[in-house]
N, C-alpha and C. Protein backbone atom coordinates (compact mmCIF):
# COMPACT_ATOMS: atom_id res chain seq x y z
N UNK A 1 149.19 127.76 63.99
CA UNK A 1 149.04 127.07 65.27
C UNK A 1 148.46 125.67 65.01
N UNK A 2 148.98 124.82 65.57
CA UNK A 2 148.34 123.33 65.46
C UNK A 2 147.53 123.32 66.12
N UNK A 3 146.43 122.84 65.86
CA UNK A 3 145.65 121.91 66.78
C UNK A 3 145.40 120.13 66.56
N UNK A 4 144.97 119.37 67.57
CA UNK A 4 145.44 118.33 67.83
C UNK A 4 143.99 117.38 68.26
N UNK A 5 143.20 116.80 67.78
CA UNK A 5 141.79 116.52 68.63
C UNK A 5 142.38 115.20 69.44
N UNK A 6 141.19 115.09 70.71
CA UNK A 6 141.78 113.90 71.18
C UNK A 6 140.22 113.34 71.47
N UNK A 7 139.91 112.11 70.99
CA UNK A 7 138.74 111.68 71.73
C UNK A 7 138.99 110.37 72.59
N UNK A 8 137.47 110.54 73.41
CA UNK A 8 137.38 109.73 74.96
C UNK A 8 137.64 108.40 74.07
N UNK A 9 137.89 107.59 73.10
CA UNK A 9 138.00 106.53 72.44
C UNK A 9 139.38 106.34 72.55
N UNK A 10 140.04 107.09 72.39
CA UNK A 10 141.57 106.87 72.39
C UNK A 10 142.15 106.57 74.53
N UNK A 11 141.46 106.75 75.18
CA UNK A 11 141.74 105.89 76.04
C UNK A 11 140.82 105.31 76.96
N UNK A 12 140.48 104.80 76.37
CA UNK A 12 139.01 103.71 76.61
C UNK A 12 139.52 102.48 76.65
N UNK A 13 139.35 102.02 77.93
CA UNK A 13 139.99 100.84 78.40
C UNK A 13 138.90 99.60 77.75
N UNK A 14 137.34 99.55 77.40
CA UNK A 14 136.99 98.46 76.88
C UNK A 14 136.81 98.55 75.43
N UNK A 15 137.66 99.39 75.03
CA UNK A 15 138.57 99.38 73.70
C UNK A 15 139.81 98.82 73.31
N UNK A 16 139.88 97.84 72.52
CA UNK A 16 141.42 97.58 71.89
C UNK A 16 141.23 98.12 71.27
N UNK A 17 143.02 98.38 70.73
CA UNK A 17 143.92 99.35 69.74
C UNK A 17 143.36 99.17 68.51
N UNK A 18 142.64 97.96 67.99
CA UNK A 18 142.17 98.25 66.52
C UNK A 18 140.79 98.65 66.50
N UNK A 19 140.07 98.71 67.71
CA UNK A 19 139.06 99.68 68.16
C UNK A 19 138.75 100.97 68.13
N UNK A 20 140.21 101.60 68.29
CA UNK A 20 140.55 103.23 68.35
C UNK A 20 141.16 103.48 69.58
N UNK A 21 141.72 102.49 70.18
CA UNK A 21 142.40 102.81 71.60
C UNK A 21 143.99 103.30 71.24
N UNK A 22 144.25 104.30 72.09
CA UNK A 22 145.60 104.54 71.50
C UNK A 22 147.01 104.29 72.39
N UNK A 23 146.25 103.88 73.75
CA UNK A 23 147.45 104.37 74.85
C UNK A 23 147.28 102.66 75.33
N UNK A 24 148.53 102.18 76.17
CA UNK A 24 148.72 101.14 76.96
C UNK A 24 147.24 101.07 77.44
N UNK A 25 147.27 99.22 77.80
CA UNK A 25 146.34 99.43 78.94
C UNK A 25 146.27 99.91 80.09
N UNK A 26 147.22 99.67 80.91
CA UNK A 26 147.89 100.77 81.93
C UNK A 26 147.51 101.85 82.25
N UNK A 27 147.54 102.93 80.91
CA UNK A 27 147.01 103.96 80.70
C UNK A 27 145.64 104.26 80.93
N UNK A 28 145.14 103.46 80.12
CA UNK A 28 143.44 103.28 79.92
C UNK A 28 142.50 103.71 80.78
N UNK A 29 141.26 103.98 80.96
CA UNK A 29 140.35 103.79 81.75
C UNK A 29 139.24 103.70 80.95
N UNK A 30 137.92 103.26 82.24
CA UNK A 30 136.48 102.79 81.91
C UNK A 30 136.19 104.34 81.44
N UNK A 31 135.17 104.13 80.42
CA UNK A 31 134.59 105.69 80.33
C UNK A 31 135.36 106.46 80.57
N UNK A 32 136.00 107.16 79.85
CA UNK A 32 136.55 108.48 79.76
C UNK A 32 135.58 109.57 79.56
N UNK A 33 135.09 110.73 79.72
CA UNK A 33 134.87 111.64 79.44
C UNK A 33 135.62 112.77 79.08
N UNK A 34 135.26 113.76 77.77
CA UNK A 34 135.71 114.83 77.33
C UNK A 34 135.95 116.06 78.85
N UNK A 35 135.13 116.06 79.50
CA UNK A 35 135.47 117.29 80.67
C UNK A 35 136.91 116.61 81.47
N UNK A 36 137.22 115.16 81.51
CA UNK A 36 138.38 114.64 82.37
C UNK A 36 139.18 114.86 81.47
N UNK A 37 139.06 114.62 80.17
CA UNK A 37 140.36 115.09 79.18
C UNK A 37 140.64 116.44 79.15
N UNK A 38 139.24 117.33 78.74
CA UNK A 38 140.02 118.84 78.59
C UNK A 38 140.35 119.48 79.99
N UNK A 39 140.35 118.86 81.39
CA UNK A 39 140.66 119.10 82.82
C UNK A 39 142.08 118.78 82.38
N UNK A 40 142.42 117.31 82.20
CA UNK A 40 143.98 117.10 81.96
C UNK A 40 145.13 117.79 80.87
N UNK A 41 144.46 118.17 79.55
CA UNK A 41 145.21 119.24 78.81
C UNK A 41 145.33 120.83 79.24
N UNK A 42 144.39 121.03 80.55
CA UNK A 42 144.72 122.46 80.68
C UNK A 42 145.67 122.36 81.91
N UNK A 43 145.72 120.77 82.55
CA UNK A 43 146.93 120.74 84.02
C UNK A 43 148.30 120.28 82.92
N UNK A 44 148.30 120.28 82.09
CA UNK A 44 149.41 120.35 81.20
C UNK A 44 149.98 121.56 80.53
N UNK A 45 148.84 122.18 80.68
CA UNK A 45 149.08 123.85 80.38
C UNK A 45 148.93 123.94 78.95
N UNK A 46 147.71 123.48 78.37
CA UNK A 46 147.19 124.04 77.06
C UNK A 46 145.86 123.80 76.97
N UNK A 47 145.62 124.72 75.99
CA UNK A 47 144.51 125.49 76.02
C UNK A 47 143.10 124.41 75.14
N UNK A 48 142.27 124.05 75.73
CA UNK A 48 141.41 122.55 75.94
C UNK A 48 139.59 123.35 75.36
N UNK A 49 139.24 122.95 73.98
CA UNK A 49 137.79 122.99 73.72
C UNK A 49 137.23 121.85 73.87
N UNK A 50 136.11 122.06 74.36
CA UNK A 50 135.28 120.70 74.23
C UNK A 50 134.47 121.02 73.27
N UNK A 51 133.93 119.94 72.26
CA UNK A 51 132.83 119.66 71.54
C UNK A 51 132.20 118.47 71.48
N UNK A 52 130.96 118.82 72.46
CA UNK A 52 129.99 117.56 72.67
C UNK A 52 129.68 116.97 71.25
N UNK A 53 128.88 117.85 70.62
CA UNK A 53 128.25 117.38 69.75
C UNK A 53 128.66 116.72 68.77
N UNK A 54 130.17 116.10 68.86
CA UNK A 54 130.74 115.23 67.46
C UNK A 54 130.57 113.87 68.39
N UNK A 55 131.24 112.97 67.40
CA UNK A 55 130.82 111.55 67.50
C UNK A 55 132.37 110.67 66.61
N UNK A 56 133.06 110.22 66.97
CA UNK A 56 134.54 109.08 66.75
C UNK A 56 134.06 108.36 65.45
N UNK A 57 134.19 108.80 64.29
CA UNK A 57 134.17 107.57 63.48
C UNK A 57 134.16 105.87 63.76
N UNK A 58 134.71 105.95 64.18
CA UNK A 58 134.60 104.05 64.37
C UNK A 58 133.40 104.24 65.59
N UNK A 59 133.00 104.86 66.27
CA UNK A 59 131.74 105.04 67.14
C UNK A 59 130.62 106.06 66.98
N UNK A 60 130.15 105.99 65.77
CA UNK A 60 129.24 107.29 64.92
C UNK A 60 128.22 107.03 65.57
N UNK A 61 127.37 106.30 65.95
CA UNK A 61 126.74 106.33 66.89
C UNK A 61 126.48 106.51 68.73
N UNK A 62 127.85 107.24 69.28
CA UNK A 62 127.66 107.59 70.43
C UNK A 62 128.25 108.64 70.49
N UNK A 63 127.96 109.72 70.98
CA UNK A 63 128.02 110.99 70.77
C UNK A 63 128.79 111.46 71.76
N UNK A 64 130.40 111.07 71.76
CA UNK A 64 130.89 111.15 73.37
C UNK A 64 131.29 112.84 73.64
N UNK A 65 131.00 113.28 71.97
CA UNK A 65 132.65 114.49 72.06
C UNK A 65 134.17 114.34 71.87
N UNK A 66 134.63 115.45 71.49
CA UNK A 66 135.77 115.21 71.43
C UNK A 66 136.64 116.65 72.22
N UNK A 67 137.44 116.62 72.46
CA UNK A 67 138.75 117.65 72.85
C UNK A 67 139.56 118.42 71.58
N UNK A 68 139.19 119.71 71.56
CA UNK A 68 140.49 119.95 70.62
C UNK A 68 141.75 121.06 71.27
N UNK A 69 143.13 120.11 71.33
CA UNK A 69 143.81 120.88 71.91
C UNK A 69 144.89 121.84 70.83
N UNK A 70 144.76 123.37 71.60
CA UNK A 70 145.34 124.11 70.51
C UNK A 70 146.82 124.89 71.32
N UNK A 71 147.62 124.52 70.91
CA UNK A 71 149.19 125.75 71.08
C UNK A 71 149.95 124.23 71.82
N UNK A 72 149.59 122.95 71.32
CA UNK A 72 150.52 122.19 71.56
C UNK A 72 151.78 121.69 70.88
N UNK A 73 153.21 121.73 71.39
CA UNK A 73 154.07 121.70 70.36
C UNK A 73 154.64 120.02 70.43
N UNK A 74 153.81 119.42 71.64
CA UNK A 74 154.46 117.83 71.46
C UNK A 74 153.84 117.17 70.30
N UNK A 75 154.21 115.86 70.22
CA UNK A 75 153.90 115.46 69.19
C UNK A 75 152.07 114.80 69.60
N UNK A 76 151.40 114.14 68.31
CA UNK A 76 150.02 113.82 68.68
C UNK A 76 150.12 112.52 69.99
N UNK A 77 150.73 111.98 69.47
CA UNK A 77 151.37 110.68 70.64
C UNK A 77 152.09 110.95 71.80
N UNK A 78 152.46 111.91 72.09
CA UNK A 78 153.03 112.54 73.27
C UNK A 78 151.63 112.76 74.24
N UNK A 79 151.48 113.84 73.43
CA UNK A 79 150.08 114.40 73.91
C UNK A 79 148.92 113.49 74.84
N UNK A 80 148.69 112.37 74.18
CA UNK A 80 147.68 112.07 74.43
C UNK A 80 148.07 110.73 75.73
N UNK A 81 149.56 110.44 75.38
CA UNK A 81 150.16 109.64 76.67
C UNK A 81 150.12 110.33 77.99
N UNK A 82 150.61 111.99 77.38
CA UNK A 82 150.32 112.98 78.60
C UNK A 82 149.01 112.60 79.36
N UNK A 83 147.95 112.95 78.73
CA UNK A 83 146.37 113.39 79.35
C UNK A 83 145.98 111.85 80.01
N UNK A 84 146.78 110.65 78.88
CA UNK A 84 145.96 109.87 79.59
C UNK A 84 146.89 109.23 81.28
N UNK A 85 147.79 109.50 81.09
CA UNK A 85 148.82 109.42 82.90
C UNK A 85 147.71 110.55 83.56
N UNK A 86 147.00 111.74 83.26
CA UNK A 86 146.72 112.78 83.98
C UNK A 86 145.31 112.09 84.80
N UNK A 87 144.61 111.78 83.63
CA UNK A 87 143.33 110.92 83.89
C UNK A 87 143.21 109.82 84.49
N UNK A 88 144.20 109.19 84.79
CA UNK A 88 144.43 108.27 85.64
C UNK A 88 144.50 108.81 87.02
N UNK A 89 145.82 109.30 86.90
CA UNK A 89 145.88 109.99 88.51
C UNK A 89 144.85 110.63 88.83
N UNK A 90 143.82 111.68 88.14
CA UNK A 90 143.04 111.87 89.02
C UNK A 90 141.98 111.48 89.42
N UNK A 91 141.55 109.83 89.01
CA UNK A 91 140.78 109.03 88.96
C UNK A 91 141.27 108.30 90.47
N UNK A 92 142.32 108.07 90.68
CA UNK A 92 143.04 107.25 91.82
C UNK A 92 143.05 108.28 92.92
């Protein structure tokens, strides 16, 4: 079974892409949180851990968490275009 991590860095709107941002700006938002991501991988219909207690390499000092999503068969870049359209909408 794959699993797939996704952290709140990868669509973090006062992040650029050589920051660790991964998605359009479009996409993006202020502060992401891990509970809005693993909310959006389970309205996608897979199965969403949170783990507070890690920390993004390029941001070892802030302890946002990360998502690890498991029984996903899209690709890592699919995925995370998914959650971040999800996180948007339910921000709006």
């Amino acid at each position: 079974m794959v699993e797939n991590v996704i952290w709140p860095a990868y669509l973090d709107a006062d992040l650029s892409r050589a920051e660790g941002r991964r998605v359009a700006e479009e996409l993006a938002v202020e502060e992401p949180t891990v509970d809005e991501i693993a909310k959006a991988v389970q309205q996608i219909g897979y199965d969403a851990t949170i783990e507070r207690e890690k920390s993004y390499s390029r941001e070892h000092w802030a302890d946002r968490g990360r998502v690890v999503v498991r029984g996903s068969d899209d690709s890592k870049n699919d995925l995370v275009q998914a959650v971040a359209a999800y996180v948007v909408a339910m921000r709006d």
